[in-house]
PDB file of N, CA and C in Angstrom:
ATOM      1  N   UNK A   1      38.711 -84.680  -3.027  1.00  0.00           N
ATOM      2  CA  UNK A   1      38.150 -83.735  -3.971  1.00  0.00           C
ATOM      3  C   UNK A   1      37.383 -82.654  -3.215  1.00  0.00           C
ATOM      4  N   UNK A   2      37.445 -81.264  -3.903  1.00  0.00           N
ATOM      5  CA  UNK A   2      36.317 -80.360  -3.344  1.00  0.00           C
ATOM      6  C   UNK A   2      35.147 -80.534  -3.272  1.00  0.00           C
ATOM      7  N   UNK A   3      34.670 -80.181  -2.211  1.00  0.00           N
ATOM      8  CA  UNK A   3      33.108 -80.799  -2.350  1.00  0.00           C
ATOM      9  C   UNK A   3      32.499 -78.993  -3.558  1.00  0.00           C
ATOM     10  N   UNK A   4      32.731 -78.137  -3.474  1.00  0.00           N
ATOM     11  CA  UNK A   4      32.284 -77.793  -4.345  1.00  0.00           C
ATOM     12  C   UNK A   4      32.474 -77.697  -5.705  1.00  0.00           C
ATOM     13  N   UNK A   5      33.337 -78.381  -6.037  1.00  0.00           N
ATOM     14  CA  UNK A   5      33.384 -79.170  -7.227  1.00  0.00           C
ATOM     15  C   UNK A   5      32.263 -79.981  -7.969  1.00  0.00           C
ATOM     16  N   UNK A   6      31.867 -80.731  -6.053  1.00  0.00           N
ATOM     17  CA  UNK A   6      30.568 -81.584  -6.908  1.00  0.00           C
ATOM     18  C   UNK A   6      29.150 -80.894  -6.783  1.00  0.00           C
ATOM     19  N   UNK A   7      28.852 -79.806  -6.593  1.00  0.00           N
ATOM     20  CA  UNK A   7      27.536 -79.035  -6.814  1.00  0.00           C
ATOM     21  C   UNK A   7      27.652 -78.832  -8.238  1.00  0.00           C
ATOM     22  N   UNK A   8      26.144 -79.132  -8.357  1.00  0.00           N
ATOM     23  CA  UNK A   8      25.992 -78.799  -9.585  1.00  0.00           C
ATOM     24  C   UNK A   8      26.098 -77.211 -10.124  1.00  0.00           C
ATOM     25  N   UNK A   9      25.967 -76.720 -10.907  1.00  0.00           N
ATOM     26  CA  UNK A   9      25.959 -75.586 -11.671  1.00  0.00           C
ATOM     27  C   UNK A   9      25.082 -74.821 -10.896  1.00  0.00           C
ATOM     28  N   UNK A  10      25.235 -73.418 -10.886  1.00  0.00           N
ATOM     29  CA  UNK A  10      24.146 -72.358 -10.823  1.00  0.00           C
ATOM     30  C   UNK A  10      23.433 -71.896 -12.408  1.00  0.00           C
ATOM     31  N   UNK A  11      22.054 -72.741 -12.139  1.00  0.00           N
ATOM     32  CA  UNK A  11      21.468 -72.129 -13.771  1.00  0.00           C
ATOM     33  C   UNK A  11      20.163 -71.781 -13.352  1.00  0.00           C
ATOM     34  N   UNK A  12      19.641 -71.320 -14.396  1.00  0.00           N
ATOM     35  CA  UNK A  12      18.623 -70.346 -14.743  1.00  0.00           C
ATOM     36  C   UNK A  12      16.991 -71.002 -15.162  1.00  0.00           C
ATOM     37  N   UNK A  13      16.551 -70.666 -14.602  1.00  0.00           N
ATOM     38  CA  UNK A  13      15.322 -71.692 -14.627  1.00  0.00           C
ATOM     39  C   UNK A  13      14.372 -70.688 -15.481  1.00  0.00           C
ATOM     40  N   UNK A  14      13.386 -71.440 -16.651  1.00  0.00           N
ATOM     41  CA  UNK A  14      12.311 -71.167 -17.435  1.00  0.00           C
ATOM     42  C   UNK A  14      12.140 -69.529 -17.347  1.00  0.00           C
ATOM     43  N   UNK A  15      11.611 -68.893 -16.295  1.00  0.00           N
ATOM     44  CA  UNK A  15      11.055 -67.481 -15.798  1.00  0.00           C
ATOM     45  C   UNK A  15      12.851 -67.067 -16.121  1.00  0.00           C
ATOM     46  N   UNK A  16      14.212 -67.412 -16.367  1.00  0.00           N
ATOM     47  CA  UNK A  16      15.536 -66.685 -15.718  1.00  0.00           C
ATOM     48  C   UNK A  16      15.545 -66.102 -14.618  1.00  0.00           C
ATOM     49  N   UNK A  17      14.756 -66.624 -13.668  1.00  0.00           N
ATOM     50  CA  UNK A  17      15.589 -66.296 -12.523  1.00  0.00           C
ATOM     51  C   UNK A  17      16.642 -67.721 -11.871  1.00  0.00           C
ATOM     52  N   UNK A  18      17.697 -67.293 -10.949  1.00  0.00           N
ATOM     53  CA  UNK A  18      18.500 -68.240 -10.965  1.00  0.00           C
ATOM     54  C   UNK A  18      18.045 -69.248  -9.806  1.00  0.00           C
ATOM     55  N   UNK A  19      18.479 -70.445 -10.346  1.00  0.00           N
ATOM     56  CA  UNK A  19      17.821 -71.481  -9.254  1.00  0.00           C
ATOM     57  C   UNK A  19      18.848 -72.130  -7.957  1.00  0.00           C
ATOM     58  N   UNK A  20      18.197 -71.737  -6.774  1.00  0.00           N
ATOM     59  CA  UNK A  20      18.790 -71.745  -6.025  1.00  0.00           C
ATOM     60  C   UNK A  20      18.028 -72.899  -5.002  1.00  0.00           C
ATOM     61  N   UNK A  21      17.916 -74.104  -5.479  1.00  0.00           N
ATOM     62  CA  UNK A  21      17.457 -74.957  -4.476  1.00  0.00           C
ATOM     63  C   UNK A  21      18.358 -75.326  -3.845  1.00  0.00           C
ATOM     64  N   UNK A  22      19.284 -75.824  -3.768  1.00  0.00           N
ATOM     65  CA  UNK A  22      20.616 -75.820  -3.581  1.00  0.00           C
ATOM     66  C   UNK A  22      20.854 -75.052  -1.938  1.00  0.00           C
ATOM     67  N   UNK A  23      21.124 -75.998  -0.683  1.00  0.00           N
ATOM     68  CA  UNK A  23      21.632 -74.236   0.205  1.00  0.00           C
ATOM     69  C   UNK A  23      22.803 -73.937  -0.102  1.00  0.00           C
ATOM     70  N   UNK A  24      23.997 -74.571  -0.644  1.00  0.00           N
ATOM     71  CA  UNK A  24      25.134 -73.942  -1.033  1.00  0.00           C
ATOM     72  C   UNK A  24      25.045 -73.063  -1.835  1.00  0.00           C
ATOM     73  N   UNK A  25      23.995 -73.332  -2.862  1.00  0.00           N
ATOM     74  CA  UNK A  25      23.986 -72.235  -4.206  1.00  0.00           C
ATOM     75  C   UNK A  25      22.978 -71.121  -3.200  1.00  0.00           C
ATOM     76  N   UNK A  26      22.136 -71.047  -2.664  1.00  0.00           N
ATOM     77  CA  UNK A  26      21.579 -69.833  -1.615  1.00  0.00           C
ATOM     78  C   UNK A  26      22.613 -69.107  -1.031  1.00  0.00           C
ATOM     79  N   UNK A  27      23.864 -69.471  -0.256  1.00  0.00           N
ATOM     80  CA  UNK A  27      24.768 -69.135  -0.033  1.00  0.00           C
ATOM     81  C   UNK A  27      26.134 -68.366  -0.489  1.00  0.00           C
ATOM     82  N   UNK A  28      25.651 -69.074  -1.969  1.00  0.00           N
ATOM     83  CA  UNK A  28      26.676 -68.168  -2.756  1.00  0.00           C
ATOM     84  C   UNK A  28      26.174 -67.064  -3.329  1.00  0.00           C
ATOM     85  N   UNK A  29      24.689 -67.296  -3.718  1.00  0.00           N
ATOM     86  CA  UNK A  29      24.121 -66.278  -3.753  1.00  0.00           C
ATOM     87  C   UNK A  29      23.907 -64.906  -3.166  1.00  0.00           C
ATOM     88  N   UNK A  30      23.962 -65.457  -1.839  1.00  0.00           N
ATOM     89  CA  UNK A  30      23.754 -64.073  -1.042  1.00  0.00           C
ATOM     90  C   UNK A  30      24.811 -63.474  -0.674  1.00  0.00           C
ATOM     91  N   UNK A  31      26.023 -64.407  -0.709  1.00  0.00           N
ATOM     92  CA  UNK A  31      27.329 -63.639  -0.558  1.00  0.00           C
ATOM     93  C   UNK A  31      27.839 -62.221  -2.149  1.00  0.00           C
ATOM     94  N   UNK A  32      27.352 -62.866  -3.467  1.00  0.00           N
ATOM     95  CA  UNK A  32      27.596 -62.759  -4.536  1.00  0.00           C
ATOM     96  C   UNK A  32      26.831 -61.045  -4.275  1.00  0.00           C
ATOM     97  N   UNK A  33      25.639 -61.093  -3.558  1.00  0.00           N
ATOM     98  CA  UNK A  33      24.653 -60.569  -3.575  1.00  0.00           C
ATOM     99  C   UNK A  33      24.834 -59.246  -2.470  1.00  0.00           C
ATOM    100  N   UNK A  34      25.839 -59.510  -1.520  1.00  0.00           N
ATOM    101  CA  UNK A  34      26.513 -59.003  -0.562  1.00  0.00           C
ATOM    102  C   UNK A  34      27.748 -57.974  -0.701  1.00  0.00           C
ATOM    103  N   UNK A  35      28.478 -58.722  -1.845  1.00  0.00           N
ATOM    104  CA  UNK A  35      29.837 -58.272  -2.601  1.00  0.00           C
ATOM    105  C   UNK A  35      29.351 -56.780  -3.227  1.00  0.00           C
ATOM    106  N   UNK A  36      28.197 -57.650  -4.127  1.00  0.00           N
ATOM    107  CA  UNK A  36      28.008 -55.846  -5.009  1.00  0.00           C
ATOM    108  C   UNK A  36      27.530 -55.378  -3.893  1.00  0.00           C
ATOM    109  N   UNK A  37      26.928 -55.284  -3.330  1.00  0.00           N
ATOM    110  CA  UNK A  37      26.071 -54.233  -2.665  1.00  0.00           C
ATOM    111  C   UNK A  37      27.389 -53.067  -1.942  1.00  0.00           C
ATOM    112  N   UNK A  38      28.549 -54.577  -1.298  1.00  0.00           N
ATOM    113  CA  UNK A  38      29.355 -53.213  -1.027  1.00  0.00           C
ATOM    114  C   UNK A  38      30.203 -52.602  -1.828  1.00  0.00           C
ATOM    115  N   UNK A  39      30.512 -52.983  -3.183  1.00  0.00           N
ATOM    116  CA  UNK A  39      31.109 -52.345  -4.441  1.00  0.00           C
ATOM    117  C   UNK A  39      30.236 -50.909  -4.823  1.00  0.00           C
ATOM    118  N   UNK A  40      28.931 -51.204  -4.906  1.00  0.00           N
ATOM    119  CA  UNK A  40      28.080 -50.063  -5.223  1.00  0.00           C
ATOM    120  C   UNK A  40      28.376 -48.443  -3.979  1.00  0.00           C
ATOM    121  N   UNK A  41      28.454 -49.252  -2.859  1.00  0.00           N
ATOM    122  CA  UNK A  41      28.277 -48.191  -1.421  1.00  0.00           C
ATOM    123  C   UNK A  41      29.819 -47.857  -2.137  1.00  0.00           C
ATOM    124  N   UNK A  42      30.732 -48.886  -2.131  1.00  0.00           N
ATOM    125  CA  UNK A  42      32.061 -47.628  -2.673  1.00  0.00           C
ATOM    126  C   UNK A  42      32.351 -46.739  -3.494  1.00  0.00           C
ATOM    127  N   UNK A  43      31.395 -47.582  -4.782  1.00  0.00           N
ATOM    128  CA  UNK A  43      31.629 -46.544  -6.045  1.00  0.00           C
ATOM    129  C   UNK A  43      31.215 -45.046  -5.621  1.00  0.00           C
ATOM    130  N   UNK A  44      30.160 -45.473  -4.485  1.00  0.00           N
ATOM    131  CA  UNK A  44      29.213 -43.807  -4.447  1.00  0.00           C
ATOM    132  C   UNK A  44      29.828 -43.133  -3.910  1.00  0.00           C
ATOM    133  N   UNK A  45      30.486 -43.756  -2.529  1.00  0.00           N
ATOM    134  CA  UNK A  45      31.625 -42.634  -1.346  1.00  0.00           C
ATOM    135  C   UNK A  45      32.588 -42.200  -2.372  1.00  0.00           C
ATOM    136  N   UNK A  46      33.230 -43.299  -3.490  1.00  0.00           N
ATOM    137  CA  UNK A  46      34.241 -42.635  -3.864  1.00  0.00           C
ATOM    138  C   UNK A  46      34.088 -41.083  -5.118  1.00  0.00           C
ATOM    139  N   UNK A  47      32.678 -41.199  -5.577  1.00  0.00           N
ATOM    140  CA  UNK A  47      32.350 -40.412  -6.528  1.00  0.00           C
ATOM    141  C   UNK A  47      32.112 -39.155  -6.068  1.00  0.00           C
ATOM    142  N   UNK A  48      31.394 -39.287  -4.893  1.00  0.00           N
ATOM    143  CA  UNK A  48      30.931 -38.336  -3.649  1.00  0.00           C
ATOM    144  C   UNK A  48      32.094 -37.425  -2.977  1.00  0.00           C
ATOM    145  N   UNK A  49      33.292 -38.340  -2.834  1.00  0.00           N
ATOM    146  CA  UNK A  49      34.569 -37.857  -2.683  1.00  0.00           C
ATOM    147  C   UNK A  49      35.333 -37.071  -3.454  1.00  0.00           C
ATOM    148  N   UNK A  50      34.747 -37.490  -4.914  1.00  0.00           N
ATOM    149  CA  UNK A  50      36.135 -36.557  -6.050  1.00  0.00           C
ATOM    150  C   UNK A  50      35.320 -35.657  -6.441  1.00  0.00           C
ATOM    151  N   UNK A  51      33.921 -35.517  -6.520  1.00  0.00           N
ATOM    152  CA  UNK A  51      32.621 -34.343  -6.577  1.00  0.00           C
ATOM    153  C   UNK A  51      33.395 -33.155  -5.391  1.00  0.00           C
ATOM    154  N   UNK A  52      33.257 -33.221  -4.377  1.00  0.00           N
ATOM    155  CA  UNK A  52      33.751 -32.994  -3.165  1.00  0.00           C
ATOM    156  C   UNK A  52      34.961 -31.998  -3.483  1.00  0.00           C
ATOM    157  N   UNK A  53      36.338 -32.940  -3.994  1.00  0.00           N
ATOM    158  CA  UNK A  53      37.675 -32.482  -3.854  1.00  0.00           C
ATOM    159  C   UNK A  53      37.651 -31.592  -4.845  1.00  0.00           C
ATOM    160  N   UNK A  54      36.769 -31.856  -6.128  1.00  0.00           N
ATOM    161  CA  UNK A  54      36.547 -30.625  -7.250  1.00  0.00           C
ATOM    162  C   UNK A  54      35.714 -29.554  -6.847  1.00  0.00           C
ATOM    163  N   UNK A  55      35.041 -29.376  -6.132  1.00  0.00           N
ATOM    164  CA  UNK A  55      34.274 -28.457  -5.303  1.00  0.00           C
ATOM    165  C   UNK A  55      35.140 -27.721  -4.841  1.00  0.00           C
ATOM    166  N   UNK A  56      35.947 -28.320  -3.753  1.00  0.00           N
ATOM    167  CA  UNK A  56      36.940 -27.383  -3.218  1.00  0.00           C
ATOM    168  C   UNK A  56      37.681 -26.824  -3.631  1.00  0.00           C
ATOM    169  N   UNK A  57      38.389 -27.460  -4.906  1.00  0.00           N
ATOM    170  CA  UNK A  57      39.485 -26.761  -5.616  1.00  0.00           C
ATOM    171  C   UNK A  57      38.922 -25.793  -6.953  1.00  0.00           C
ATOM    172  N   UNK A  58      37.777 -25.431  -6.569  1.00  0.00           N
ATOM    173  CA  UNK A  58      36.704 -24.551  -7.331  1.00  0.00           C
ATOM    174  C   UNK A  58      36.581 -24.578  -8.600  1.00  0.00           C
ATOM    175  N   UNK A  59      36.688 -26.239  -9.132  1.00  0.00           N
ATOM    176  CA  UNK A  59      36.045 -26.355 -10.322  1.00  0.00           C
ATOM    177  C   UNK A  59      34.918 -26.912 -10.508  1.00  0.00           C
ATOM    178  N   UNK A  60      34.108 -26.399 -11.746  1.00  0.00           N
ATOM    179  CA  UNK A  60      32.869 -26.327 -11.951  1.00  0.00           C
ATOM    180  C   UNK A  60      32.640 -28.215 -12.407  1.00  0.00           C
ATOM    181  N   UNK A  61      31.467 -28.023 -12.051  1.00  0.00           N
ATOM    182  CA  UNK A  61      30.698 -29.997 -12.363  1.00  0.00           C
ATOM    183  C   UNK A  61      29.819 -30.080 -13.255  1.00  0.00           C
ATOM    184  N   UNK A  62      29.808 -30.957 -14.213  1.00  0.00           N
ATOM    185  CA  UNK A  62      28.512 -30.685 -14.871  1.00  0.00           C
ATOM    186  C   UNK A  62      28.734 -30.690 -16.072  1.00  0.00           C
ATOM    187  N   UNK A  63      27.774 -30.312 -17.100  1.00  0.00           N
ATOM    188  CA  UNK A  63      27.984 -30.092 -18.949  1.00  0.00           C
ATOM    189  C   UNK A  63      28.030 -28.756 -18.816  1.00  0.00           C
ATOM    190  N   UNK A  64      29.269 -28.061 -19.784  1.00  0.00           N
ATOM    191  CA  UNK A  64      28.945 -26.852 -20.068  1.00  0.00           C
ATOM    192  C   UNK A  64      27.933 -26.193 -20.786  1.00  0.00           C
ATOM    193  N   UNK A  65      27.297 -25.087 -20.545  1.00  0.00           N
ATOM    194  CA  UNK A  65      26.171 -24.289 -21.432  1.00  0.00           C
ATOM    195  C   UNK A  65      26.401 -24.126 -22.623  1.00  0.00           C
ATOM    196  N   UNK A  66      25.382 -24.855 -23.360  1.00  0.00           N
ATOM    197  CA  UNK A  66      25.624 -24.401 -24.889  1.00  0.00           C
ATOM    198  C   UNK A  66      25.428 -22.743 -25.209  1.00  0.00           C
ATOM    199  N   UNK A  67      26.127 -22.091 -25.849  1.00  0.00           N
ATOM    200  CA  UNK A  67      26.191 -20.839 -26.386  1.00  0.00           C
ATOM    201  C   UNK A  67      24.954 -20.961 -27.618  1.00  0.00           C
TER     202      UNK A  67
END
């Protein structure tokens, strides 16, 4: 059998923050914790990027002016 099979659950203790006595559950944590961080750095390069490519191709960014 997997041994992580037999860890218990990741849950949420009284205050909700998540309880991590556990070092496997610390571990998954910080990986979990690792993942977004580099999802976020992509979302930004990639937003930063199409800001960028609309720049160049000289269209305007932004809300248009109300009349």
């Amino acid at each position: 059998m997997n041994e992580s099979s037999q860890l218990p659950p990741l849950r949420r203790t009284d205050s909700g923050r998540l309880e991590t006595t556990n070092v496997m559950h610390k571990i998954m944590f910080m990986a979990f914790t690792a993942i977004a961080a580099c999802e976020r750095d992509l979302v930004t390069e990639r937003t930063e990027a199409g800001l960028a490519s609309a720049r160049a191709s000289g269209q305007k960014n932004g809300r248009p002016f109300a009349n």
